[in-house]
Protein backbone atom coordinates (compact mmCIF):
# COMPACT_ATOMS: atom_id res chain seq x y z
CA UNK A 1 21.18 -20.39 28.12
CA UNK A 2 24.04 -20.84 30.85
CA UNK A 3 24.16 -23.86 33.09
CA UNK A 4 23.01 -23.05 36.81
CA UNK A 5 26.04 -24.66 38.60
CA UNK A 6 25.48 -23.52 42.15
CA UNK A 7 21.87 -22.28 43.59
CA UNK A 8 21.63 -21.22 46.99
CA UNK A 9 18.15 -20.18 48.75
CA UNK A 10 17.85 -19.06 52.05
CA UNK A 11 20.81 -19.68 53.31
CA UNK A 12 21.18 -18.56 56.58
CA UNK A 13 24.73 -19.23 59.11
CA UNK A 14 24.59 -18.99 63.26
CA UNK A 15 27.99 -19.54 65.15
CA UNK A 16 27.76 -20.23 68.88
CA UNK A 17 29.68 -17.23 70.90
CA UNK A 18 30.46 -16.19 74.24
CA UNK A 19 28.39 -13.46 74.12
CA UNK A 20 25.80 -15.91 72.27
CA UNK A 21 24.32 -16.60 68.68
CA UNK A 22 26.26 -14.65 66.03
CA UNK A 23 24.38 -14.87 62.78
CA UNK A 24 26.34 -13.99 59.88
CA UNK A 25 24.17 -15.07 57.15
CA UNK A 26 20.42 -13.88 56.71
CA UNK A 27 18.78 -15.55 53.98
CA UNK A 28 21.16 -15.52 51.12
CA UNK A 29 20.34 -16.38 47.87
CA UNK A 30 22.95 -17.03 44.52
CA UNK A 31 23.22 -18.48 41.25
CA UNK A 32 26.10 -19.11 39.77
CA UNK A 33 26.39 -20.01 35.45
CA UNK A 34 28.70 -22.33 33.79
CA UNK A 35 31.62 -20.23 32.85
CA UNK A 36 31.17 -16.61 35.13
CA UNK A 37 33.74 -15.22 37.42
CA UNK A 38 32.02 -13.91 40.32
CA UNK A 39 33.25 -11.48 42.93
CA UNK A 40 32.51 -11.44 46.71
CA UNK A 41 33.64 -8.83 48.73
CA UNK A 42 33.11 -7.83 52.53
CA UNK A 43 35.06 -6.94 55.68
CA UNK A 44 36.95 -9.59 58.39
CA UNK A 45 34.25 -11.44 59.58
CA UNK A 46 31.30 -10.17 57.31
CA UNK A 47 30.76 -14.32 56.26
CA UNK A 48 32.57 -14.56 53.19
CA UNK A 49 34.48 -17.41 54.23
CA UNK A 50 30.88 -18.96 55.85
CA UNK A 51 29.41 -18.29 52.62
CA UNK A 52 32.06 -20.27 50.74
CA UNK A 53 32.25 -23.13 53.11
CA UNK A 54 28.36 -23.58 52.79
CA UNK A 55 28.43 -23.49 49.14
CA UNK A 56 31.13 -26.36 48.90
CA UNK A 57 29.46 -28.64 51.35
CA UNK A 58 32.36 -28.22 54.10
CA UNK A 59 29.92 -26.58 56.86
CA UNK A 60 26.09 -27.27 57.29
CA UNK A 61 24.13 -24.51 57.48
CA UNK A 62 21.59 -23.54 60.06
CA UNK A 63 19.04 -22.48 57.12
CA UNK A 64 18.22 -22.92 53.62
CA UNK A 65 19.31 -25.22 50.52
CA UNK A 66 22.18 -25.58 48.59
CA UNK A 67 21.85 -26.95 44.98
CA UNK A 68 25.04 -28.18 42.62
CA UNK A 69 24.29 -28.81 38.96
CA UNK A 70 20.47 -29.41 39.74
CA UNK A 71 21.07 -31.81 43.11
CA UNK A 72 19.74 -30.86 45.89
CA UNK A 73 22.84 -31.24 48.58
CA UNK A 74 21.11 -29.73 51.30
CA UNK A 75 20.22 -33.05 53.43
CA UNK A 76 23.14 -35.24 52.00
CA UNK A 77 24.94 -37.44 54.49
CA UNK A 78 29.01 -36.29 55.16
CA UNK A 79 29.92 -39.26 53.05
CA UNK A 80 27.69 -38.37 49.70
CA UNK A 81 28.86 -35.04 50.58
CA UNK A 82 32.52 -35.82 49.88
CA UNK A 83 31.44 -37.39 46.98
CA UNK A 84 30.27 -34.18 45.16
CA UNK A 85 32.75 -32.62 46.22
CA UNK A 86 35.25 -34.36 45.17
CA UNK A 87 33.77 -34.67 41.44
CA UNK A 88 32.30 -31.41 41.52
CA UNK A 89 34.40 -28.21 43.16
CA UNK A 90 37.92 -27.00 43.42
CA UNK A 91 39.26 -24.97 46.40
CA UNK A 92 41.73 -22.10 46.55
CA UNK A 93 42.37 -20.41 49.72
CA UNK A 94 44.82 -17.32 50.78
CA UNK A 95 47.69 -20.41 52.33
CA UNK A 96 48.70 -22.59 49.60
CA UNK A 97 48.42 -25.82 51.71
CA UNK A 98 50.85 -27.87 49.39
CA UNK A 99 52.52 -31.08 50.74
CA UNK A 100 56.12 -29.84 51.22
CA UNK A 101 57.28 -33.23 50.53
CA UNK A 102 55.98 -32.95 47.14
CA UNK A 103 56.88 -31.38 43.70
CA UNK A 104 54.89 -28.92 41.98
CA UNK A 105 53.63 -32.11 39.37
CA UNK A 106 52.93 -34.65 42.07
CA UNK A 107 50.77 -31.65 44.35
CA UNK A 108 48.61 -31.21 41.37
CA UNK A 109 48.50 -35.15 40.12
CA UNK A 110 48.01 -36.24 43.93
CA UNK A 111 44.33 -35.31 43.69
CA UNK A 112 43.60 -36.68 40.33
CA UNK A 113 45.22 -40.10 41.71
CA UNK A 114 42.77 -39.80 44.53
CA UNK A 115 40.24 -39.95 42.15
CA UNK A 116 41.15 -42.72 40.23
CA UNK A 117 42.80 -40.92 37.45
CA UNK A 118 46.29 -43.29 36.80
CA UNK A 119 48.87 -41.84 37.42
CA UNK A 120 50.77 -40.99 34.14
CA UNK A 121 47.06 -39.30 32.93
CA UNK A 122 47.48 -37.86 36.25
CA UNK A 123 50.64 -35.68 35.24
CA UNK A 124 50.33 -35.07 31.92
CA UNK A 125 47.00 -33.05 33.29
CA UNK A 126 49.70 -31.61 36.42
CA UNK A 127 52.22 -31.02 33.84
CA UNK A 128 49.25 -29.58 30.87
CA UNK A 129 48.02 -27.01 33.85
CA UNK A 130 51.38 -25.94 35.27
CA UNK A 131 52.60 -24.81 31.76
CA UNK A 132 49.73 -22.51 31.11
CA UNK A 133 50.28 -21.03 34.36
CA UNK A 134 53.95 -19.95 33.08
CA UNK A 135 55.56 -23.07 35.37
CA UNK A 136 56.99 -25.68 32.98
CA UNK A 137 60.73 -25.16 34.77
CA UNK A 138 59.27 -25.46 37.86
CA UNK A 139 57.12 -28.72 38.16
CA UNK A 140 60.11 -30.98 39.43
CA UNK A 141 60.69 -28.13 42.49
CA UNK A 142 58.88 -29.08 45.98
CA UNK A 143 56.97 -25.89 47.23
CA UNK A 144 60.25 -24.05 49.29
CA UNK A 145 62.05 -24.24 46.39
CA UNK A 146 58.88 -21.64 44.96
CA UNK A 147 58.19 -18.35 45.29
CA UNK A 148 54.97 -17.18 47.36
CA UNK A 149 53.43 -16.56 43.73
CA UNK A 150 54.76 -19.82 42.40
CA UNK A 151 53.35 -21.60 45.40
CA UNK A 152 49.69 -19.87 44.60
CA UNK A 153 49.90 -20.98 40.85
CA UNK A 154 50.20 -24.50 42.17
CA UNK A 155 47.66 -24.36 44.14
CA UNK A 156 45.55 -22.98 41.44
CA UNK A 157 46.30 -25.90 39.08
CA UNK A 158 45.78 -28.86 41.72
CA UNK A 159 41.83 -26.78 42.23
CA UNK A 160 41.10 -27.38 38.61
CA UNK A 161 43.50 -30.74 37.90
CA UNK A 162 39.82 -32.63 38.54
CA UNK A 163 38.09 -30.57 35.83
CA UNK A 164 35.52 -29.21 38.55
CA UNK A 165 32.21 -27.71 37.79
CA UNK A 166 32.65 -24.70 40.64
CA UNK A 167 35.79 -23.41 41.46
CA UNK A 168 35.64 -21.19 45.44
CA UNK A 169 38.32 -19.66 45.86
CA UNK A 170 39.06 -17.67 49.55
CA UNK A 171 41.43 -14.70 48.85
CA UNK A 172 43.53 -16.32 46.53
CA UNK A 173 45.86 -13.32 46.39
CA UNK A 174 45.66 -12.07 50.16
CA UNK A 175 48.57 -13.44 51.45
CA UNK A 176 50.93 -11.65 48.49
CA UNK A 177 52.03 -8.36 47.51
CA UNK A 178 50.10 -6.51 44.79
CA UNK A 179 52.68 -6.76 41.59
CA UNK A 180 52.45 -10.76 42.29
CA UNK A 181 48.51 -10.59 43.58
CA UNK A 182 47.56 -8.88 39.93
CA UNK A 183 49.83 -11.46 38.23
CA UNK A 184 48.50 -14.39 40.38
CA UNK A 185 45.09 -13.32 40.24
CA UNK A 186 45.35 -13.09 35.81
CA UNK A 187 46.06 -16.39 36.15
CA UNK A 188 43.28 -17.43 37.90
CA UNK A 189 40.77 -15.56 35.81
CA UNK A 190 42.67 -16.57 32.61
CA UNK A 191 42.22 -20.41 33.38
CA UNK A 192 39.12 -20.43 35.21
CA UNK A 193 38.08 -18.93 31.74
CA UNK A 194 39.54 -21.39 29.82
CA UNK A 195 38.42 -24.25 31.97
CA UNK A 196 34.82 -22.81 31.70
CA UNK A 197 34.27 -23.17 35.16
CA UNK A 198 31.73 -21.23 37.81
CA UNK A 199 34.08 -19.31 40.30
CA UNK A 200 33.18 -17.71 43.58
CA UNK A 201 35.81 -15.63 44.03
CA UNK A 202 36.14 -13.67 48.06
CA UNK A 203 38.36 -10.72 48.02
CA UNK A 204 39.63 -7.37 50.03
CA UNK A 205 41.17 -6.06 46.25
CA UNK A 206 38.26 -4.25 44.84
CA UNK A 207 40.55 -3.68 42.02
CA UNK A 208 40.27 -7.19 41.51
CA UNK A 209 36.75 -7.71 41.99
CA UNK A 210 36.17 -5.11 39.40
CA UNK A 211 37.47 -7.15 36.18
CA UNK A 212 34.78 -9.99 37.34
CA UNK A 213 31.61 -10.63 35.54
CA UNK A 214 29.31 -9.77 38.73
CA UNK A 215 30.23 -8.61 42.36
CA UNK A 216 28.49 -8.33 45.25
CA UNK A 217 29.36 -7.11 48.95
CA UNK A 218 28.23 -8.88 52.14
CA UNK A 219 26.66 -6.50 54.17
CA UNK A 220 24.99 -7.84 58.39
CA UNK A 221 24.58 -10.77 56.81
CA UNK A 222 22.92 -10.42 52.93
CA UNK A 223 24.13 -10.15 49.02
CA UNK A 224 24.57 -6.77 47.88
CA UNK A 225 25.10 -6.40 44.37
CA UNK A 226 27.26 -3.69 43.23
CA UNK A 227 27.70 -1.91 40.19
């Protein structure tokens, strides 16, 4: 039987408007297993990105409990909250968000430094994880030397370069065009896979969403899953 990485219960998400309270989650529940690919799909502003900042301890929610790898995270304090975190889940969002001043190795080696990995361990793992995702004559480029898809695949390898648990990932392939989105998007899958990690994946390509192992839509604020 699977691993539960990530259990959420209840989870419920209230953002103070203007116009007052907008609640964009209603009671959410979710497991994710060790090693599934799972899709989330919604419209702007359904709580996809909500849901994914909840379930990597970046936002507190108004409601319910959060759970990662049988710890209940729910009432942590910001600073144990870091601390799972950082041992625990790997981000991917639509920007890249690499440090310009960096090459592709030291982007993805940076955060394995920062957790006390030294540093040569540190880039053989950079170097190990840019090679599978077809980059070994890129590494020793800084990110304006890459292409938008390049730039993604970086990204993708500094997520996973602390062997995380849970891998959230907020449309990865949103900000490229749909030849490099598929391409980018393989690679994800493919090395999530091969990491046998628990991925959250939120996306507007239901072509995408359809080669996951589950999907489901967000719909006025609650999991729907889809066929």
């Amino acid at each position: 039987m699977s691993e539960t990485v990530l259990s959420i219960r209840g989870l419920e998400r209230t953002y103070d408007t203007a116009a007052g309270g907008l609640t964009v989650l209603k009671g959410v529940d979710l497991d994710l297993q060790a090693g599934e690919i799972v899709g989330l799909i919604g419209p702007s502003g359904s709580g996809k990105s909500s849901l994914l900042h909840a379930a990597g301890l970046l936002e507190h929610p108004n409601g319910g409990r959060i759970t990662v790898l049988g710890q209940d995270c729910t009432d942590l304090s910001d600073a144990q909250r870091s601390r799972v975190r950082l041992a625990t889940v790997g981000f991917v969002y639509q920007f890249h968000h690499l440090l310009p001043e960096f090459t592709a190795l030291d982007n993805v080696a940076l955060p394995q430094m920062i957790a006390g990995r030294p540093r040569k361990a540190a880039q053989a793992r950079a170097r190990e994880l840019l090679e599978q995702l077809g980059l070994k004559d890129r590494v020793n480029h800084q990110p304006a030397q890459l292409s938008g898809g390049e730039q993604q695949r970086v990204a993708i390898a500094r997520a996973l370069a602390n062997r995380p648990r849970l891998l959230l990932a907020d449309e990865p392939t949103g900000n490229l065009d749909p030849h490099t989105s598929t391409a980018v998007f393989d690679n994800l899958y493919d090395l999530a896979r091969r990491e046998g990690v628990a991925a959250l994946v939120a996306t507007h390509n239901l072509e995408l969403a359809r080669h996951m192992d589950r999907v489901f839509a967000l719909r006025d604020g609650h999991l729907e899953p889809q066929a």
